[in-house]
PDB file of N, CA and C in Angstrom:
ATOM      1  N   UNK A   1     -69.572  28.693 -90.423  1.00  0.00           N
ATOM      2  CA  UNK A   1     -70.020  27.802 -89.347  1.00  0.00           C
ATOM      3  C   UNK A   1     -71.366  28.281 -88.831  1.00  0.00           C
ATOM      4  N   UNK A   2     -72.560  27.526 -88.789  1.00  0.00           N
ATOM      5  CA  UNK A   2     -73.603  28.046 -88.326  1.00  0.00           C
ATOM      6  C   UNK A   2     -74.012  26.562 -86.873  1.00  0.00           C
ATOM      7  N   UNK A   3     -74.224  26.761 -86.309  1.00  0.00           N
ATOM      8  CA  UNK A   3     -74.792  26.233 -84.865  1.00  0.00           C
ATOM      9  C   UNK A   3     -76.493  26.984 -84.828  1.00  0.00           C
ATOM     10  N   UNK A   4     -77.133  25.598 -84.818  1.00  0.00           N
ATOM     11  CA  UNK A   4     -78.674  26.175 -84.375  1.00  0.00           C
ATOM     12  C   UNK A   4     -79.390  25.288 -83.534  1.00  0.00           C
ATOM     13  N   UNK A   5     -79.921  25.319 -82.364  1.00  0.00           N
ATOM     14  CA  UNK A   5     -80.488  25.029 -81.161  1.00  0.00           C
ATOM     15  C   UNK A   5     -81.582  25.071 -81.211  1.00  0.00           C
ATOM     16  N   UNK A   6     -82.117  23.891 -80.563  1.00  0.00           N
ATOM     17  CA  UNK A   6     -83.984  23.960 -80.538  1.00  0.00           C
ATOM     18  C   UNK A   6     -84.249  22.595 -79.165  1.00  0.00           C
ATOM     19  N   UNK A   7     -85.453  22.960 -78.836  1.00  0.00           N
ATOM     20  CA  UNK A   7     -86.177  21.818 -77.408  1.00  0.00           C
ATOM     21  C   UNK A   7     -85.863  22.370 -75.993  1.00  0.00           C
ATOM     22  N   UNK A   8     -85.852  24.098 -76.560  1.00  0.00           N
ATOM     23  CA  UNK A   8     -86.220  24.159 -74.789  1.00  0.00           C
ATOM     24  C   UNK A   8     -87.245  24.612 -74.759  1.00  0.00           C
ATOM     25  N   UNK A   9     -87.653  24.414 -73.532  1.00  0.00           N
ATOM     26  CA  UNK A   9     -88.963  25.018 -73.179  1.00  0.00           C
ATOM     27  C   UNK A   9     -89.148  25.450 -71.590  1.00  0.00           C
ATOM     28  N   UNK A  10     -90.172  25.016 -71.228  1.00  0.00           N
ATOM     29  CA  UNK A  10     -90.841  25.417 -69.987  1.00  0.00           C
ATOM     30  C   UNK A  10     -91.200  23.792 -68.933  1.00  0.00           C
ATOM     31  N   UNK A  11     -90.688  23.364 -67.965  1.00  0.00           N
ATOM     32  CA  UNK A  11     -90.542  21.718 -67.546  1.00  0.00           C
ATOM     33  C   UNK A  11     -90.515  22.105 -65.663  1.00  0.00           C
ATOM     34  N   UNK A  12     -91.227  21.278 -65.715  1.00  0.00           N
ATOM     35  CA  UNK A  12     -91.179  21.230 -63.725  1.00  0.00           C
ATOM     36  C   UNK A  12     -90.329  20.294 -63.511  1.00  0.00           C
ATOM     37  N   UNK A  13     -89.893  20.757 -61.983  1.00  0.00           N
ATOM     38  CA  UNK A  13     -89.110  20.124 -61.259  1.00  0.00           C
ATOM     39  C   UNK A  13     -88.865  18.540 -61.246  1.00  0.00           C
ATOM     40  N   UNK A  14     -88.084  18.015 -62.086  1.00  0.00           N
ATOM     41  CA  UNK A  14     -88.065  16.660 -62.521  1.00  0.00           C
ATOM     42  C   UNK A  14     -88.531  16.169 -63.428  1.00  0.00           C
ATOM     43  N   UNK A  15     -88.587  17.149 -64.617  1.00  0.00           N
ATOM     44  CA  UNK A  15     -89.003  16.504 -66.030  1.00  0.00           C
ATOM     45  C   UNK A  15     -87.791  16.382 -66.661  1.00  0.00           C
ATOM     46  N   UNK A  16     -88.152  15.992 -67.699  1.00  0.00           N
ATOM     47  CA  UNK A  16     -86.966  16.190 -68.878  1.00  0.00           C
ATOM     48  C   UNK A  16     -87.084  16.854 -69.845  1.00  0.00           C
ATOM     49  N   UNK A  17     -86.309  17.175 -70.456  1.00  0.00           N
ATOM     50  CA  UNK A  17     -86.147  17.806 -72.114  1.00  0.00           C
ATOM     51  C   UNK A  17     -84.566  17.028 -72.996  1.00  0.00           C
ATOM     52  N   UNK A  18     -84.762  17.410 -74.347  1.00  0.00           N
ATOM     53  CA  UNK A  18     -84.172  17.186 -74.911  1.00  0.00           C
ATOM     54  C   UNK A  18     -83.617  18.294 -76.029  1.00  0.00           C
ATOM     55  N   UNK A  19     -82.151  18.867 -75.508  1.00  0.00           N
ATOM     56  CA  UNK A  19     -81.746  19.484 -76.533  1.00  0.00           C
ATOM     57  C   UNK A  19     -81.250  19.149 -78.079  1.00  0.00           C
ATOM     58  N   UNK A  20     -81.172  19.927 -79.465  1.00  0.00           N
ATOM     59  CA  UNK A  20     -80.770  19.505 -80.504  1.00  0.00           C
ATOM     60  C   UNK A  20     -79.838  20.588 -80.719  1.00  0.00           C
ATOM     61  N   UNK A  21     -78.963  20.732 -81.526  1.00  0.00           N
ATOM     62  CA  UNK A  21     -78.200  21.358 -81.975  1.00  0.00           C
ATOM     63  C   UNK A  21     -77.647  20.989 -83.696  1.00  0.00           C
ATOM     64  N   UNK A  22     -78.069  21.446 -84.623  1.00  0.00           N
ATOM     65  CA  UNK A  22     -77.927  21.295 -85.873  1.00  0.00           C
ATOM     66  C   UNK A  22     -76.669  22.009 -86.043  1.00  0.00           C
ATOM     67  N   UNK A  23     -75.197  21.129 -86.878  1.00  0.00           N
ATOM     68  CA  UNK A  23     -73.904  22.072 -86.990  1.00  0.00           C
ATOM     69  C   UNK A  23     -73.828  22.057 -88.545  1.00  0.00           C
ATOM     70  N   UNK A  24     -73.147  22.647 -88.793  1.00  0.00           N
ATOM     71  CA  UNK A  24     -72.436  22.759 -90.346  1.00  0.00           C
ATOM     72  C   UNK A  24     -71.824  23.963 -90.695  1.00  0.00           C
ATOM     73  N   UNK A  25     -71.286  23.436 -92.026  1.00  0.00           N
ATOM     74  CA  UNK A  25     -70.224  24.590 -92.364  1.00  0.00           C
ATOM     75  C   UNK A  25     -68.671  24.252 -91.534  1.00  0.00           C
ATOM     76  N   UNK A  26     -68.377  23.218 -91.601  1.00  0.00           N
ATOM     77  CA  UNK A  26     -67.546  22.361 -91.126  1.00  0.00           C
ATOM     78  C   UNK A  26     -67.446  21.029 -90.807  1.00  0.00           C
ATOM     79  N   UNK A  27     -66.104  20.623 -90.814  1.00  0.00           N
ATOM     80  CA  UNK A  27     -65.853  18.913 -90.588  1.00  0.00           C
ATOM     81  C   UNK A  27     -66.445  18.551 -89.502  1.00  0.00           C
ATOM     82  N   UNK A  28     -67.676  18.078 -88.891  1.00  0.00           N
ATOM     83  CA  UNK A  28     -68.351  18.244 -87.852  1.00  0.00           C
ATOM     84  C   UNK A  28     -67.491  17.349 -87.170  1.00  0.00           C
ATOM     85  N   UNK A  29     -67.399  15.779 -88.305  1.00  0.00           N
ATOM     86  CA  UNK A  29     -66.704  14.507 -87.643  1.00  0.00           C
ATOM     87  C   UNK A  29     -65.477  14.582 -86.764  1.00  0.00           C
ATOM     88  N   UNK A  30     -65.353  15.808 -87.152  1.00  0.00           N
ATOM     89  CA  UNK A  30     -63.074  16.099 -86.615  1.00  0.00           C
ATOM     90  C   UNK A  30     -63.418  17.036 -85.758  1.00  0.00           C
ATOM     91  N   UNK A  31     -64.441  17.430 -85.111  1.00  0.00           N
ATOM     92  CA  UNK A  31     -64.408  18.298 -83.660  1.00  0.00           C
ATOM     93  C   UNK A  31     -65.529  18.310 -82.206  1.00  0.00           C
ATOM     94  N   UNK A  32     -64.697  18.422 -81.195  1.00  0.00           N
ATOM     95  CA  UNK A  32     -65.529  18.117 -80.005  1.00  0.00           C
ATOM     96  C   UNK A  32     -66.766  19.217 -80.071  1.00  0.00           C
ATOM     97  N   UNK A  33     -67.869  19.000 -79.795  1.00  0.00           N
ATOM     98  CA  UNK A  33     -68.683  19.614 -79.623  1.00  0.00           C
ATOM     99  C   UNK A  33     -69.452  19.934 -78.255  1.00  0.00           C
ATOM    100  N   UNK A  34     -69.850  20.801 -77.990  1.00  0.00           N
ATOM    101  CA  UNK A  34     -69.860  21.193 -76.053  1.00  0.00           C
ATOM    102  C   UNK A  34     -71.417  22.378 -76.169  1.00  0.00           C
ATOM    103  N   UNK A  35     -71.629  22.086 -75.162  1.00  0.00           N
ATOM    104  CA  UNK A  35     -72.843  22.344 -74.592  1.00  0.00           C
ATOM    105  C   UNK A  35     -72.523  23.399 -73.621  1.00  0.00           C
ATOM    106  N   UNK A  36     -72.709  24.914 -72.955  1.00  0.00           N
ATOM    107  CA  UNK A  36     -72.461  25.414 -72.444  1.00  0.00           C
ATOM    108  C   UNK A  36     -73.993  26.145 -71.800  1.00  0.00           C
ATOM    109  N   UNK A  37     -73.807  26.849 -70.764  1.00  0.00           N
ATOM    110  CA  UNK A  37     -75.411  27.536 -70.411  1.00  0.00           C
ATOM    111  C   UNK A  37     -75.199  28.692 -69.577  1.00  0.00           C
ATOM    112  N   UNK A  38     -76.143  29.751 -69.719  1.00  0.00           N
ATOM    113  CA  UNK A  38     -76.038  30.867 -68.923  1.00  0.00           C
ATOM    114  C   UNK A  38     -77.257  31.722 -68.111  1.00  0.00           C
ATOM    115  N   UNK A  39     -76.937  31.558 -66.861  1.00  0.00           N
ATOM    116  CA  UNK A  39     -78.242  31.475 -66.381  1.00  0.00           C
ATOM    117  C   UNK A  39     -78.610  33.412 -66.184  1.00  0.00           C
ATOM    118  N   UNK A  40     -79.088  33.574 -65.741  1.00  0.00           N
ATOM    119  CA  UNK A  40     -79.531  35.381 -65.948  1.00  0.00           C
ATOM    120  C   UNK A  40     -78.440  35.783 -65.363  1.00  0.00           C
ATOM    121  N   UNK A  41     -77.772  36.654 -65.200  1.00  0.00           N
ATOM    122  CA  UNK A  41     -77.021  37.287 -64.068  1.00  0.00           C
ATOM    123  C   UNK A  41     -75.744  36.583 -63.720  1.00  0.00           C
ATOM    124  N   UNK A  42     -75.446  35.686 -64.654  1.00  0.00           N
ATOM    125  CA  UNK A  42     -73.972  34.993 -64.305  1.00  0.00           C
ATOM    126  C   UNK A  42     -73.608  34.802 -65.839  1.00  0.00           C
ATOM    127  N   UNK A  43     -72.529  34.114 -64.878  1.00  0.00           N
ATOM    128  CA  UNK A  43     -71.493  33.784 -66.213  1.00  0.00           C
ATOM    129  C   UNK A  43     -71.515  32.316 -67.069  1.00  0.00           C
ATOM    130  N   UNK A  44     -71.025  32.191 -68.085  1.00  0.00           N
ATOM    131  CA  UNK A  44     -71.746  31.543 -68.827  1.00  0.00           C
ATOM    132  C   UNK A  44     -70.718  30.177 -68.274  1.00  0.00           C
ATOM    133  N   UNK A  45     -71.260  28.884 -68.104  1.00  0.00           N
ATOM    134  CA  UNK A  45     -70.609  27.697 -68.052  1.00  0.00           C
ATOM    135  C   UNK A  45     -70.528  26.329 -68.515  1.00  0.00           C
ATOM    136  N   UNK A  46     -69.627  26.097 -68.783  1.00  0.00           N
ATOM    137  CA  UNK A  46     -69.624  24.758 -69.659  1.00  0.00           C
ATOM    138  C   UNK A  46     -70.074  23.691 -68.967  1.00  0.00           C
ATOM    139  N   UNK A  47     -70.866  22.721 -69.844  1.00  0.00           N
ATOM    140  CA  UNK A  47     -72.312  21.680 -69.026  1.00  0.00           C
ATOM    141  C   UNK A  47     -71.649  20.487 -69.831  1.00  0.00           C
ATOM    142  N   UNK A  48     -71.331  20.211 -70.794  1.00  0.00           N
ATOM    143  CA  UNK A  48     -70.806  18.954 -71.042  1.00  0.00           C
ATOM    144  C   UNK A  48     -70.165  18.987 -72.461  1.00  0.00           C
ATOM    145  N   UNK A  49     -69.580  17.957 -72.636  1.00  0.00           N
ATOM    146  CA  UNK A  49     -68.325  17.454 -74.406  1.00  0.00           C
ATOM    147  C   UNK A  49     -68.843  16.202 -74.710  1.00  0.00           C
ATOM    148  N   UNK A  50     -69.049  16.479 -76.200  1.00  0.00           N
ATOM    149  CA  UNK A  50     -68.699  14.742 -76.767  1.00  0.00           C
ATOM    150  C   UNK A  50     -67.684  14.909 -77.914  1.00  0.00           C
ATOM    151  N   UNK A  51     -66.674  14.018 -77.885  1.00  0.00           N
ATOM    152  CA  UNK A  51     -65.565  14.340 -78.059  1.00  0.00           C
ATOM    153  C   UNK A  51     -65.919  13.433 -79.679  1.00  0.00           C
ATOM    154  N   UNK A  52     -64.965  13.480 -80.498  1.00  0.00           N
ATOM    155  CA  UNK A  52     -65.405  12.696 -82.194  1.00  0.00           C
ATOM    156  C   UNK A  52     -65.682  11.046 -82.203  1.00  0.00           C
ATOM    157  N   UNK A  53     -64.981  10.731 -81.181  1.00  0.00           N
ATOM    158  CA  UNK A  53     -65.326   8.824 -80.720  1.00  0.00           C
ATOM    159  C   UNK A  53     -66.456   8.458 -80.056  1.00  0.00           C
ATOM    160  N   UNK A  54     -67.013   9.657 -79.326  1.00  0.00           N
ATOM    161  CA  UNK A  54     -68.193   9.687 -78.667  1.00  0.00           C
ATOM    162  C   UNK A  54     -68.054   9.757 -76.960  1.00  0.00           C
ATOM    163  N   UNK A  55     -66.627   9.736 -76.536  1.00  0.00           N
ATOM    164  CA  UNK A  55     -66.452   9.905 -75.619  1.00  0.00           C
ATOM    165  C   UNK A  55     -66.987  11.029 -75.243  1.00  0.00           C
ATOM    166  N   UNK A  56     -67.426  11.317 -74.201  1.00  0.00           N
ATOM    167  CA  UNK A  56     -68.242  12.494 -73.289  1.00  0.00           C
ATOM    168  C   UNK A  56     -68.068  12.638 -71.915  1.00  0.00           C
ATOM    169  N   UNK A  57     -68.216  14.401 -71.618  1.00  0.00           N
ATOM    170  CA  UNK A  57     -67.415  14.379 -70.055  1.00  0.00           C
ATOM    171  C   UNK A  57     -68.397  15.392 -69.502  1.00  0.00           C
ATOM    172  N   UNK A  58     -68.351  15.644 -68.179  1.00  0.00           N
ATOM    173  CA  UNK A  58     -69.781  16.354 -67.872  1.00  0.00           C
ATOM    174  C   UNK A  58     -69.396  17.186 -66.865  1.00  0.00           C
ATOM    175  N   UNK A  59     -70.014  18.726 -66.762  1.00  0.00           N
ATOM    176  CA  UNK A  59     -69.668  19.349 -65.626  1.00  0.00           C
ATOM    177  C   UNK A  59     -70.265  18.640 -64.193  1.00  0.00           C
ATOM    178  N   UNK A  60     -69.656  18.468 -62.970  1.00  0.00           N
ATOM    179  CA  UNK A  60     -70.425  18.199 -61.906  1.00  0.00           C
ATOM    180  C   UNK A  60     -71.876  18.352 -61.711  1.00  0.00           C
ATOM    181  N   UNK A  61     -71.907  19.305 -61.552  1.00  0.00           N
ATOM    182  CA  UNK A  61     -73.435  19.463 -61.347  1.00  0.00           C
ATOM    183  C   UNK A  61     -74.364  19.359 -62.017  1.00  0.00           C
ATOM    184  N   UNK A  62     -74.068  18.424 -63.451  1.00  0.00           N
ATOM    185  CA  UNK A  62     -75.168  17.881 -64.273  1.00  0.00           C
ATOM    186  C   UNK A  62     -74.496  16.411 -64.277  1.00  0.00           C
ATOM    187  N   UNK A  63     -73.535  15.911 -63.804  1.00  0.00           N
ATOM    188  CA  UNK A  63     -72.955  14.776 -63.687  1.00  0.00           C
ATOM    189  C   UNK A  63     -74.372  13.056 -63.402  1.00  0.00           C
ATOM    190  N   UNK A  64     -74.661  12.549 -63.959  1.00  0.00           N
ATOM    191  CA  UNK A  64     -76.137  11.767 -63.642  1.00  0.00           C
ATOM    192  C   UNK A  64     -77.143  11.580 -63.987  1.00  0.00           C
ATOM    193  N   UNK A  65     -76.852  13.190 -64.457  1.00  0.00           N
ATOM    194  CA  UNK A  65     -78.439  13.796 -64.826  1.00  0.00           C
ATOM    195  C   UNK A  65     -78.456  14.532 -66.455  1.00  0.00           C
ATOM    196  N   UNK A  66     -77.659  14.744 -66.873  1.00  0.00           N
ATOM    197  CA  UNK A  66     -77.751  14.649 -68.341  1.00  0.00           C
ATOM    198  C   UNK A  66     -76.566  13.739 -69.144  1.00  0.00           C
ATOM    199  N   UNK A  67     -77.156  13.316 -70.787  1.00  0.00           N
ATOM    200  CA  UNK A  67     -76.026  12.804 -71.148  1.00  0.00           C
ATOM    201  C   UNK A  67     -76.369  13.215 -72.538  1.00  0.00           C
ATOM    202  N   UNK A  68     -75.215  13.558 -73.213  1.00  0.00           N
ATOM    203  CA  UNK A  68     -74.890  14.680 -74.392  1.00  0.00           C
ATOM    204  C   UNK A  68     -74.259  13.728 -75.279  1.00  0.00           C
ATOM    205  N   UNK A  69     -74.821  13.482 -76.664  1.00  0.00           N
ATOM    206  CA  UNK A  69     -74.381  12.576 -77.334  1.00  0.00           C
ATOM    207  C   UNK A  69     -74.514  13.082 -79.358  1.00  0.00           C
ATOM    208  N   UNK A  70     -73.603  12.783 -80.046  1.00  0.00           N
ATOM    209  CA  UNK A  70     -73.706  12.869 -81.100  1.00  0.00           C
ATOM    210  C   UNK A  70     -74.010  12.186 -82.277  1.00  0.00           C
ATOM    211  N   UNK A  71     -74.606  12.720 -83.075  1.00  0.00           N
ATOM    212  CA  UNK A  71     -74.876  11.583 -84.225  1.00  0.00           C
ATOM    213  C   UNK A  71     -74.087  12.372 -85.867  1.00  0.00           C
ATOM    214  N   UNK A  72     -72.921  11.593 -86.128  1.00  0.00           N
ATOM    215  CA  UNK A  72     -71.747  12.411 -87.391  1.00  0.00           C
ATOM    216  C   UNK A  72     -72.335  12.296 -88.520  1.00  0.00           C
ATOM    217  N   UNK A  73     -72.826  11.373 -88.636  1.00  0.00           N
ATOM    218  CA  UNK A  73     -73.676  11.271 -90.381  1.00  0.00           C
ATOM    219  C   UNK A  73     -74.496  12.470 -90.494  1.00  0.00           C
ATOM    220  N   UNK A  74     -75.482  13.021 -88.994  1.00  0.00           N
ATOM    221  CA  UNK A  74     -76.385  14.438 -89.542  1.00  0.00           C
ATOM    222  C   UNK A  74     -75.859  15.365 -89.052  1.00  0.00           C
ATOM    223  N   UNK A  75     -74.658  15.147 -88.685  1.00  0.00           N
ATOM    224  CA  UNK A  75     -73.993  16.366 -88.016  1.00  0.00           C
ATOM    225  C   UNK A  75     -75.305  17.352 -87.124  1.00  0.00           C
ATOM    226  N   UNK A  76     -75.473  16.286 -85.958  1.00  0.00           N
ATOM    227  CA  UNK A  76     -76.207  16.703 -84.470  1.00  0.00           C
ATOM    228  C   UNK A  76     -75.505  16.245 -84.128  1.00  0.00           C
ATOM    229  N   UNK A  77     -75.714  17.662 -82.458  1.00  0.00           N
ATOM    230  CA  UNK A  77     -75.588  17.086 -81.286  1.00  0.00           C
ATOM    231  C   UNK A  77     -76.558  17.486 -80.229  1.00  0.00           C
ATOM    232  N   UNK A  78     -76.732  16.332 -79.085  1.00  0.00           N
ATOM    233  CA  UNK A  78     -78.103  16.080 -78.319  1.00  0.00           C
ATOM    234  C   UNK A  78     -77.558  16.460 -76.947  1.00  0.00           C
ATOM    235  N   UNK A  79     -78.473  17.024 -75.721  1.00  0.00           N
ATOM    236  CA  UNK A  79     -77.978  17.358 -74.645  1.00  0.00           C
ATOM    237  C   UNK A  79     -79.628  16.415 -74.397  1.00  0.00           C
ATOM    238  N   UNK A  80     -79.600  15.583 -73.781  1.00  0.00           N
ATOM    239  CA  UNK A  80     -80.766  14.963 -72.850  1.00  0.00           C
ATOM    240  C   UNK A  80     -80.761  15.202 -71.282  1.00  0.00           C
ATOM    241  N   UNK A  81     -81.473  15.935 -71.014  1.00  0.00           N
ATOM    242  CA  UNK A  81     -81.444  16.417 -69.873  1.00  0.00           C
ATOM    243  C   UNK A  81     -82.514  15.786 -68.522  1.00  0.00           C
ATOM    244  N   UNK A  82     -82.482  15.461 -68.190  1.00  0.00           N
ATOM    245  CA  UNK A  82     -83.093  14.466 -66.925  1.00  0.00           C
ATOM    246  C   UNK A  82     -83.287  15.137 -65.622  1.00  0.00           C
ATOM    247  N   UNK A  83     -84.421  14.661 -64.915  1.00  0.00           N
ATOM    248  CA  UNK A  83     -84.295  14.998 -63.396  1.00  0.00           C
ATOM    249  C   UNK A  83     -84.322  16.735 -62.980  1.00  0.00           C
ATOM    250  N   UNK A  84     -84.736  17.586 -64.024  1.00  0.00           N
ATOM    251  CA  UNK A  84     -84.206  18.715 -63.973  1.00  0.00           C
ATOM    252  C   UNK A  84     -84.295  19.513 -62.848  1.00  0.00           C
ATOM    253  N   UNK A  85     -83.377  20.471 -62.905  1.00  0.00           N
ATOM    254  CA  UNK A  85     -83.973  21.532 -61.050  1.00  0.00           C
ATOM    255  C   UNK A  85     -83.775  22.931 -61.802  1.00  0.00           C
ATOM    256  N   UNK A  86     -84.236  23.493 -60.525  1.00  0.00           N
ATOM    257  CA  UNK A  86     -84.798  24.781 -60.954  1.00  0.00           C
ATOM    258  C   UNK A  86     -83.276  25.574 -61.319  1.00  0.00           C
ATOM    259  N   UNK A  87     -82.247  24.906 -60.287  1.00  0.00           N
ATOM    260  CA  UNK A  87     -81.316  26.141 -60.770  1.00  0.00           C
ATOM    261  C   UNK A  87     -80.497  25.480 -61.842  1.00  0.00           C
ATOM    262  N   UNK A  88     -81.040  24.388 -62.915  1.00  0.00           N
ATOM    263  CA  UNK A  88     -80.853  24.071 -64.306  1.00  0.00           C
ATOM    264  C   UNK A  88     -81.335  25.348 -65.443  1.00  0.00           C
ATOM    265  N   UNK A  89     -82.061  26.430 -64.729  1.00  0.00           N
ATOM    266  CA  UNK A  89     -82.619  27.111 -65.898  1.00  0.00           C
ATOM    267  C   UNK A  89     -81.523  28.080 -66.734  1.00  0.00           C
ATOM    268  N   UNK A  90     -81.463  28.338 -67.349  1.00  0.00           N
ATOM    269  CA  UNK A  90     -80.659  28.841 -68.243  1.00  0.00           C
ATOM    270  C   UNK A  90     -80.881  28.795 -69.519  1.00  0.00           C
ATOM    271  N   UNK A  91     -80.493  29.756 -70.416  1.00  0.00           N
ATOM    272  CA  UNK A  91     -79.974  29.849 -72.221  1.00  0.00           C
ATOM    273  C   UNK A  91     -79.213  28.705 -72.329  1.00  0.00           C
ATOM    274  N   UNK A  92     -79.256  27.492 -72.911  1.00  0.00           N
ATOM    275  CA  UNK A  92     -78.459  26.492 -73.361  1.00  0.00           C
ATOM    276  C   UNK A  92     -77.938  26.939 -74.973  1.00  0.00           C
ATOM    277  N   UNK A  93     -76.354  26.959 -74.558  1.00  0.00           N
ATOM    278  CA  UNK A  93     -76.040  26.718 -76.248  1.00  0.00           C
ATOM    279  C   UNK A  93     -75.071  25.968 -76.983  1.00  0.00           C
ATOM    280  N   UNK A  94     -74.918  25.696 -77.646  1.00  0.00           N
ATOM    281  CA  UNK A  94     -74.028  24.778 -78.775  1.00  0.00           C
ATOM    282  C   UNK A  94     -72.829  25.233 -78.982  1.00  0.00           C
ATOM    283  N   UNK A  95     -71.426  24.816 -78.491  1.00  0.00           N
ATOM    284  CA  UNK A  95     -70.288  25.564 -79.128  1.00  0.00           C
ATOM    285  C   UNK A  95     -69.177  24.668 -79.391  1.00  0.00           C
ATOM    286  N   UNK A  96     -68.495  24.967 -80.418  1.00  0.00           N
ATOM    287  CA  UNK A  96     -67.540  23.933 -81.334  1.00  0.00           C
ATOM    288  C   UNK A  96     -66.052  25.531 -81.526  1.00  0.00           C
ATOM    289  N   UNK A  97     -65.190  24.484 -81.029  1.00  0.00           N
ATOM    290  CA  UNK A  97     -64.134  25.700 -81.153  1.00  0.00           C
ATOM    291  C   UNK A  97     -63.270  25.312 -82.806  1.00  0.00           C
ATOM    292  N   UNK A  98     -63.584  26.116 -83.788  1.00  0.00           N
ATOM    293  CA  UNK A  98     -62.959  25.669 -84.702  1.00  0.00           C
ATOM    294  C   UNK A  98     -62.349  27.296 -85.604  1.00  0.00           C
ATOM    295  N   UNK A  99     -61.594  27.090 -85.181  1.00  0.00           N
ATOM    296  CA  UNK A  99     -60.003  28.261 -84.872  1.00  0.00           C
ATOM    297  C   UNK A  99     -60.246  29.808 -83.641  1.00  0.00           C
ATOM    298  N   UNK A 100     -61.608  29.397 -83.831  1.00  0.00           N
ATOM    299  CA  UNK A 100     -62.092  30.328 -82.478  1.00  0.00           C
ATOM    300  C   UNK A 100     -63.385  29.737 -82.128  1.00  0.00           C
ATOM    301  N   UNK A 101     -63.986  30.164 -81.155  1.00  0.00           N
ATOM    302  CA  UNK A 101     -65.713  30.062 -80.384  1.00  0.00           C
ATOM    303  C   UNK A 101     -66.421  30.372 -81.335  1.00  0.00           C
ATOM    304  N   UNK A 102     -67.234  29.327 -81.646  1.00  0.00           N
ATOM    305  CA  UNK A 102     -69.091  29.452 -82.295  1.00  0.00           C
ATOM    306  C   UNK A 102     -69.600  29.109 -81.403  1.00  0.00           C
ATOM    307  N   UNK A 103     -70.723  30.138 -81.511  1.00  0.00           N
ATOM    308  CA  UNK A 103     -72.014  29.794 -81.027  1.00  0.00           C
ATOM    309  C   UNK A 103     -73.250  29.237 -81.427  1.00  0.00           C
ATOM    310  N   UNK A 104     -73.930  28.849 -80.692  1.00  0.00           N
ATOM    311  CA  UNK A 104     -75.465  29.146 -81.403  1.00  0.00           C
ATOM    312  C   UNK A 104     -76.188  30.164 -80.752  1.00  0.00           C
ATOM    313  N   UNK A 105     -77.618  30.143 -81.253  1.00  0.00           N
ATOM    314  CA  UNK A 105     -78.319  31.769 -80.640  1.00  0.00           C
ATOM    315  C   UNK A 105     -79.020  31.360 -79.283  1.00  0.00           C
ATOM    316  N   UNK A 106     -78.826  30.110 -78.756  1.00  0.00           N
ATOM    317  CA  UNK A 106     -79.245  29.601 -77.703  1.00  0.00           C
ATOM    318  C   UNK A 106     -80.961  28.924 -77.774  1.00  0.00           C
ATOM    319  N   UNK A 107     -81.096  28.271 -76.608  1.00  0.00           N
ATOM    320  CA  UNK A 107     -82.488  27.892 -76.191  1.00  0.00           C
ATOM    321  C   UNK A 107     -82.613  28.006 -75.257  1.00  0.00           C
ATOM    322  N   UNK A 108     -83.900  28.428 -74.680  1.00  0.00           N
ATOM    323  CA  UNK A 108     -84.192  28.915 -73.240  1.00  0.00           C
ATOM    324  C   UNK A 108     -84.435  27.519 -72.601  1.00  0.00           C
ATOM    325  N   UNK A 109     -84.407  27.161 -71.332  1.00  0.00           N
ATOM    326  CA  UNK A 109     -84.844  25.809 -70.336  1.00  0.00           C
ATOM    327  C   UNK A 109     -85.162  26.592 -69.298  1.00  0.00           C
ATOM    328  N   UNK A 110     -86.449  26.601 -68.872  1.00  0.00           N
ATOM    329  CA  UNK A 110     -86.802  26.897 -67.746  1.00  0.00           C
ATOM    330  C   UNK A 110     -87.361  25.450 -66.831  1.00  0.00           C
ATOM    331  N   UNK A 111     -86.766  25.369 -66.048  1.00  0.00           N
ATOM    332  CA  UNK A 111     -87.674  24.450 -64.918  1.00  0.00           C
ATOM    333  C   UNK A 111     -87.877  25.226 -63.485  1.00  0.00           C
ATOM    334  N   UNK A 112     -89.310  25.337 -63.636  1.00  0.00           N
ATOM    335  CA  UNK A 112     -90.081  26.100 -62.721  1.00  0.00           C
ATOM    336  C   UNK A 112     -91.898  25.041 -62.382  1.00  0.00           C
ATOM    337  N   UNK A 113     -92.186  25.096 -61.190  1.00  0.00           N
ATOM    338  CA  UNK A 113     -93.508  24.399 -60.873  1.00  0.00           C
ATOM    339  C   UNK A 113     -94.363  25.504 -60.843  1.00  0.00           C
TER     340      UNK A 113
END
């Protein structure tokens, strides 16, 4: 199973970005895929799911403001992130539980003015 992450960067207060996450090395089609983030000094937390139908569910505090969506034919998945704030910054990463936790190696998001 490899998970690889790319589109963060550096964004002021109310831009956007767009995360990617490239999966494989598995049935991508047959598992939820989730977005998690960890900001310096805390613990790491789950930011949103899109489930294999495309259903998707979102932690609160990105509830509005991002929406995380998949595409099964290239086996991606997208975190579009909107409206951003500063205490959005964090390592964003890619994780698919398939008989245990994968990761990816993360992407940085900073939103700072």
């Amino acid at each position: 199973v490899q998970l690889v992450e790319s589109g963060g960067g550096l964004v002021q207060p109310g831009g956007s970005l767009r995360l990617s996450c490239a999966a494989s090395g598995f049935n991508f089609n047959a598992y939820v895929m989730n977005w998690y983030r960890q900001a310096q000094g805390k613990e790491r937390e789950w930011v949103a799911r899109a489930y294999m139908n495309g259903i998707t569910d979102y932690a609160n505090s990105v509830k509005g403001r991002f929406t995380v969506s998949r595409d099964n034919p290239k086996a991606m998945v997208y975190l579009r992130m909107n409206n951003l704030k500063p205490e959005d910054t964090a390592t964003y990463y890619c994780n698919v539980l398939y008989g245990r936790d994968y990761w990816g190696q993360g992407t940085q998001v900073t939103v700072s003015s």
